[in-house]
C-alpha atoms as a PDB file:
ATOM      1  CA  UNK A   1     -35.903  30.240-137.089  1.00  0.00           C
ATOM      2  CA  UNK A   2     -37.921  28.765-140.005  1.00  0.00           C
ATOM      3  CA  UNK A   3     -39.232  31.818-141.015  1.00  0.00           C
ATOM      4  CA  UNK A   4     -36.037  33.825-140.947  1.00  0.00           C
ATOM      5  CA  UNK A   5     -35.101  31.192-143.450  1.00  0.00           C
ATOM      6  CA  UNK A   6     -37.960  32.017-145.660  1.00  0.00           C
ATOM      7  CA  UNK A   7     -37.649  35.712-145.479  1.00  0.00           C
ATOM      8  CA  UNK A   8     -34.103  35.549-146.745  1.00  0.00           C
ATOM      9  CA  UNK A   9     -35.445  33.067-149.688  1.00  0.00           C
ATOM     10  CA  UNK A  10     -38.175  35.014-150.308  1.00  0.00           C
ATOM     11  CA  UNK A  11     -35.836  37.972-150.495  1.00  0.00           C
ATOM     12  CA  UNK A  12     -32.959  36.656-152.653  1.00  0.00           C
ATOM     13  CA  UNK A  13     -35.443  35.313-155.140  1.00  0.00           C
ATOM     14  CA  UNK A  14     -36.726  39.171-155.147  1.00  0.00           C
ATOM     15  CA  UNK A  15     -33.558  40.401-155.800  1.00  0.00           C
ATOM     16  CA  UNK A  16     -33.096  37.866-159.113  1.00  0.00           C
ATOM     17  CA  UNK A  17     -35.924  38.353-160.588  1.00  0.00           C
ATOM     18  CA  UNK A  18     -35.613  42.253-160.603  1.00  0.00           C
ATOM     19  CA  UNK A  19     -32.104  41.809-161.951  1.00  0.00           C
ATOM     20  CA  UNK A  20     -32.688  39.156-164.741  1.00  0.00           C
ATOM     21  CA  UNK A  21     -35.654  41.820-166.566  1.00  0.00           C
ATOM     22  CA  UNK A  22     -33.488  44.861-165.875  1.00  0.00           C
ATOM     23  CA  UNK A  23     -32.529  45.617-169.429  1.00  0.00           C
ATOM     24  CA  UNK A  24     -28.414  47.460-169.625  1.00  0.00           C
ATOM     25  CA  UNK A  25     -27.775  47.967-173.368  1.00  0.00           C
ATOM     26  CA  UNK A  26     -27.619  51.366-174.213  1.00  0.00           C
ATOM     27  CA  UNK A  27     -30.601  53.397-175.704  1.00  0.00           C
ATOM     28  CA  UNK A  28     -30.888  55.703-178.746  1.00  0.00           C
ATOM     29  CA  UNK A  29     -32.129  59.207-178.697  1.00  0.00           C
ATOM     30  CA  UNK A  30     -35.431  57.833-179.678  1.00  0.00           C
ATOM     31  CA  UNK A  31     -35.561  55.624-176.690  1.00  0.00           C
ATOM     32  CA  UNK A  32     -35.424  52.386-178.664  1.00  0.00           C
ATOM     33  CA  UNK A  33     -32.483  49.593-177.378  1.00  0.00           C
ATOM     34  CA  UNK A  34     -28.978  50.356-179.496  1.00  0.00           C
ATOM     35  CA  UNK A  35     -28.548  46.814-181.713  1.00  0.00           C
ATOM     36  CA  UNK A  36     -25.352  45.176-180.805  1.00  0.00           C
ATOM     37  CA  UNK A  37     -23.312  44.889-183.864  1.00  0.00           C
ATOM     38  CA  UNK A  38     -22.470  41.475-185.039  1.00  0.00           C
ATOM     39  CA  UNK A  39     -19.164  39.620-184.651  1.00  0.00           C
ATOM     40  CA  UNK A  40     -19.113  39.772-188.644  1.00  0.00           C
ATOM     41  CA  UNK A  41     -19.460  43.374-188.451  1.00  0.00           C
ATOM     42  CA  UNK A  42     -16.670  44.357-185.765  1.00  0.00           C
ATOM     43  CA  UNK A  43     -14.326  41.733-187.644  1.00  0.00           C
ATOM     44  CA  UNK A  44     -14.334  43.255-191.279  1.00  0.00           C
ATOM     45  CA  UNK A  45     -11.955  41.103-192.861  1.00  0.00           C
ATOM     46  CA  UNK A  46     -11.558  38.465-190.533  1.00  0.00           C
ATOM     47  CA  UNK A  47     -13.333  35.599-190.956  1.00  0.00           C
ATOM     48  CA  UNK A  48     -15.837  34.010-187.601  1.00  0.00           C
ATOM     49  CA  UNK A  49     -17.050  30.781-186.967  1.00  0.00           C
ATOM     50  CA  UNK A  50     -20.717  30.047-187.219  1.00  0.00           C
ATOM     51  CA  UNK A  51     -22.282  30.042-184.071  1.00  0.00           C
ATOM     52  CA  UNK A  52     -19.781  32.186-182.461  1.00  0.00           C
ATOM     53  CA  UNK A  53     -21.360  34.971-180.201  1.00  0.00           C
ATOM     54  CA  UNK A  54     -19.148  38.263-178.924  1.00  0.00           C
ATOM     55  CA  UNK A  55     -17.884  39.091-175.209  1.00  0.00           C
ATOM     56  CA  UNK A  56     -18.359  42.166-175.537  1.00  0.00           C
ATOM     57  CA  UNK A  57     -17.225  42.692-171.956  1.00  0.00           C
ATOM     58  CA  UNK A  58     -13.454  41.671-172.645  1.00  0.00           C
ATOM     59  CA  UNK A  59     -13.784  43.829-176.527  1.00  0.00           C
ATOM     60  CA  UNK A  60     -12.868  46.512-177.878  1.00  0.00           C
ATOM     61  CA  UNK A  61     -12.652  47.266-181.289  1.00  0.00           C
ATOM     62  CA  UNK A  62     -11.470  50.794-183.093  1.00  0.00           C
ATOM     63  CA  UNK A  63     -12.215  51.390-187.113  1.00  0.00           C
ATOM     64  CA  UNK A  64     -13.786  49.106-189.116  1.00  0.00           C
ATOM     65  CA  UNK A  65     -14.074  47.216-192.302  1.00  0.00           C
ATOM     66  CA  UNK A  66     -10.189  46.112-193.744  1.00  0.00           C
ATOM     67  CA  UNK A  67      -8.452  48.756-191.279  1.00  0.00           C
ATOM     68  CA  UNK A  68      -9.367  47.190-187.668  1.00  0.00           C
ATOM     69  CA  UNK A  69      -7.221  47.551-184.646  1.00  0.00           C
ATOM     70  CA  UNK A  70      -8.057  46.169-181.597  1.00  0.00           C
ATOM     71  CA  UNK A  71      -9.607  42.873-179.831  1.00  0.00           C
ATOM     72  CA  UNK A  72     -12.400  40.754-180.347  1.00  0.00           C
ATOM     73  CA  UNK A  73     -13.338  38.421-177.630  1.00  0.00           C
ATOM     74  CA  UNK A  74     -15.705  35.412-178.656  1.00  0.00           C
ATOM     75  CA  UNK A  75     -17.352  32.063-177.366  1.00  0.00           C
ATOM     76  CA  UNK A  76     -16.865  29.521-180.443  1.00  0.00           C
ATOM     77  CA  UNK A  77     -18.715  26.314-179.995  1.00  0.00           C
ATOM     78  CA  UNK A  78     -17.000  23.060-181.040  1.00  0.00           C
ATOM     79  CA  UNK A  79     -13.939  20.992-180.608  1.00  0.00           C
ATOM     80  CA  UNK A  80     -10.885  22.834-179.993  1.00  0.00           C
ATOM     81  CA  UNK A  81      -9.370  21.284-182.766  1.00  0.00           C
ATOM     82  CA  UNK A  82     -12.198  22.165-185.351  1.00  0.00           C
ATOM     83  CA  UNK A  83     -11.365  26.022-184.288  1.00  0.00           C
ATOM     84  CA  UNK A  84      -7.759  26.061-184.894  1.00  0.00           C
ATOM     85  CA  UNK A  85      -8.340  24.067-188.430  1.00  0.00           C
ATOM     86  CA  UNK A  86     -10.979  26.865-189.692  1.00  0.00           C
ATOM     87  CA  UNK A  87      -8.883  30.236-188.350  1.00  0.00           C
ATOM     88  CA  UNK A  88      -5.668  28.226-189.853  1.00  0.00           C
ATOM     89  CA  UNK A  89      -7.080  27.248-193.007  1.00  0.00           C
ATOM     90  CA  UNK A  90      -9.569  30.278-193.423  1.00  0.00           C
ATOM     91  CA  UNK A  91      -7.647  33.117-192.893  1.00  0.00           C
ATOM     92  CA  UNK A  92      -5.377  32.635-196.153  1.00  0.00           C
ATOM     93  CA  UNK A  93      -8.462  32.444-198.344  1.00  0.00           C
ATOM     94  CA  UNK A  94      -9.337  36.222-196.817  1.00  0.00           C
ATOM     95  CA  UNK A  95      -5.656  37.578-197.326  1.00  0.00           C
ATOM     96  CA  UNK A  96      -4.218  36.771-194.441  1.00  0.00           C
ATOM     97  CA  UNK A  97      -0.833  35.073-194.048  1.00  0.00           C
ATOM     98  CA  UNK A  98       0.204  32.380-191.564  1.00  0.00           C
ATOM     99  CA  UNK A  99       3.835  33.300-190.000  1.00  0.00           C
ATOM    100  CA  UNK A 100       3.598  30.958-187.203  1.00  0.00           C
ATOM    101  CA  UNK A 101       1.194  28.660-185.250  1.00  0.00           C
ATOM    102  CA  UNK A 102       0.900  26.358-182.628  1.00  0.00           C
ATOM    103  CA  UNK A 103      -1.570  24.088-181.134  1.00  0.00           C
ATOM    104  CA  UNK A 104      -1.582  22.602-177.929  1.00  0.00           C
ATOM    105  CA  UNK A 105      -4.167  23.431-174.483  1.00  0.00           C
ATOM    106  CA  UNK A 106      -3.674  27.024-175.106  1.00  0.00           C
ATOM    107  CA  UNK A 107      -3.584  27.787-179.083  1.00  0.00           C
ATOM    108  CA  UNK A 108      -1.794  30.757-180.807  1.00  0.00           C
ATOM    109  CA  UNK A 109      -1.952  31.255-184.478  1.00  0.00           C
ATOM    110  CA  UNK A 110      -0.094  34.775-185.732  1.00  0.00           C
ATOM    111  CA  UNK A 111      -1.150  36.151-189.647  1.00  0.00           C
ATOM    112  CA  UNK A 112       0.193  39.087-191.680  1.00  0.00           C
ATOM    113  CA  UNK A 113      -2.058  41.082-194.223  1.00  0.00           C
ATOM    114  CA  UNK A 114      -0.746  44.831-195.707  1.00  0.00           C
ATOM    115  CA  UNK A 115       0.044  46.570-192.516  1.00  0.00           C
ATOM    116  CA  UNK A 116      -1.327  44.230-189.792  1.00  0.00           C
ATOM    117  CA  UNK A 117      -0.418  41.512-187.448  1.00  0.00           C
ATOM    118  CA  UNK A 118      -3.267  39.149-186.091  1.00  0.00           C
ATOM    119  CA  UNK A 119      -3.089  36.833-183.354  1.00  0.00           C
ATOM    120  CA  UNK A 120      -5.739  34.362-182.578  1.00  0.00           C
ATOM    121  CA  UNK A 121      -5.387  32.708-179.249  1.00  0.00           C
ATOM    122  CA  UNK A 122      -7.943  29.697-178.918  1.00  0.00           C
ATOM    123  CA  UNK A 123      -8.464  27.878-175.587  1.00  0.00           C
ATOM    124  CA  UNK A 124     -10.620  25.384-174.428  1.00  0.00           C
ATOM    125  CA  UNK A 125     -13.543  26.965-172.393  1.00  0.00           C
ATOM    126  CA  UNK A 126     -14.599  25.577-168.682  1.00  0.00           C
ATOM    127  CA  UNK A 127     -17.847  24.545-169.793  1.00  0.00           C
ATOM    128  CA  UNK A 128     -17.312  23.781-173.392  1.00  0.00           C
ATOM    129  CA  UNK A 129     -16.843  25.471-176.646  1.00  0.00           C
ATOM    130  CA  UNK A 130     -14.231  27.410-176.508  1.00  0.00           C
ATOM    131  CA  UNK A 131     -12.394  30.803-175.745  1.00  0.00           C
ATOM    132  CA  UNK A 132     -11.344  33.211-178.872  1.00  0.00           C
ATOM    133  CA  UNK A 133      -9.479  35.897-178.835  1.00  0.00           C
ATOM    134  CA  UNK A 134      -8.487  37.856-182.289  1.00  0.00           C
ATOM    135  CA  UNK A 135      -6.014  40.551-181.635  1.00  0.00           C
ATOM    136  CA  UNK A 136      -5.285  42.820-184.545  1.00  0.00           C
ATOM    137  CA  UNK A 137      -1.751  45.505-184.213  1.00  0.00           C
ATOM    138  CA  UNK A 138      -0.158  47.710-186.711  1.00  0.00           C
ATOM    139  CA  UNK A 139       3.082  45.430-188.158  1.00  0.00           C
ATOM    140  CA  UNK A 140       6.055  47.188-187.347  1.00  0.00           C
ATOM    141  CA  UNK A 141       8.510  47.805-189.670  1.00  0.00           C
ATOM    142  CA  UNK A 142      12.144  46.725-189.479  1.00  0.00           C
ATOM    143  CA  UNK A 143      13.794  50.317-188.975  1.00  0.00           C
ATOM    144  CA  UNK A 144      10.946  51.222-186.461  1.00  0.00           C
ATOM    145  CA  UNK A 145      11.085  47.971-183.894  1.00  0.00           C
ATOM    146  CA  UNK A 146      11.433  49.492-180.082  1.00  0.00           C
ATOM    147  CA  UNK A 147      14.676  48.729-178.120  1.00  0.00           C
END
């Protein structure tokens, strides 16, 4: 019976270690690894937190520079608080307007700029830091607003 245990040990630490060196981001023509683009990059105008790293898994992103539409997911280290304060107070200084905000366990913060609408939603993550999620939508216009 003990070594039934050990073969299935043995086994499952086989199986890790040929996952954890298998390398998934996608290669060039040359062969060489594709660079992930920065958080800075995908956000254009928007302004990120130092220290704050992409999900890419839950973004997706679609134009670039000032004319963004899309989502970008990120892990933000920090107090919850400290999040909320720099998207609320550092947006405005990179054109962005506050229309409405609120801060509680789950944190929503909605700006205007030319012909977009940004939400940031900031929660608390399980292990700490937190949860950011930028979500950038044409504004609609008044005569245009779906039934």
């Amino acid at each position: 019976m003990n070594i039934l245990k050990y073969l299935t040990l043995l086994c499952t630490a086989c199986a890790l270690f040929a996952c954890s060196s298998v390398d998934i981001r996608p290669v060039s023509k040359d062969g060489a690894s594709a660079p992930e683009p920065s958080a800075t990059q995908l956000a254009g105008d928007m302004p990120i937190p130092p220290g704050a790293t992409i999900r890419p898994q839950e973004t997706l992103v679609m134009g670039s520079g000032n004319r963004w539409m899309g989502r970008i997911s990120l892990s933000v280290p920090g107090e919850s608080q400290a999040v909320y304060t720099y998207y609320r107070d550092g947006l405005p200084s990179a054109g962005w307007v506050l229309t409405s905000s609120s801060y509680s366990k789950l944190s929503f913060l909605t700006f205007n700029k030319a012909e977009r609408v940004a939400t940031v939603q900031i929660q608390s993550a399980s292990f700490g830091g937190n949860e950011v999620t930028i979500t950038v939508t044409p504004a609609t216009k008044p005569g245009n607003a779906m039934p």
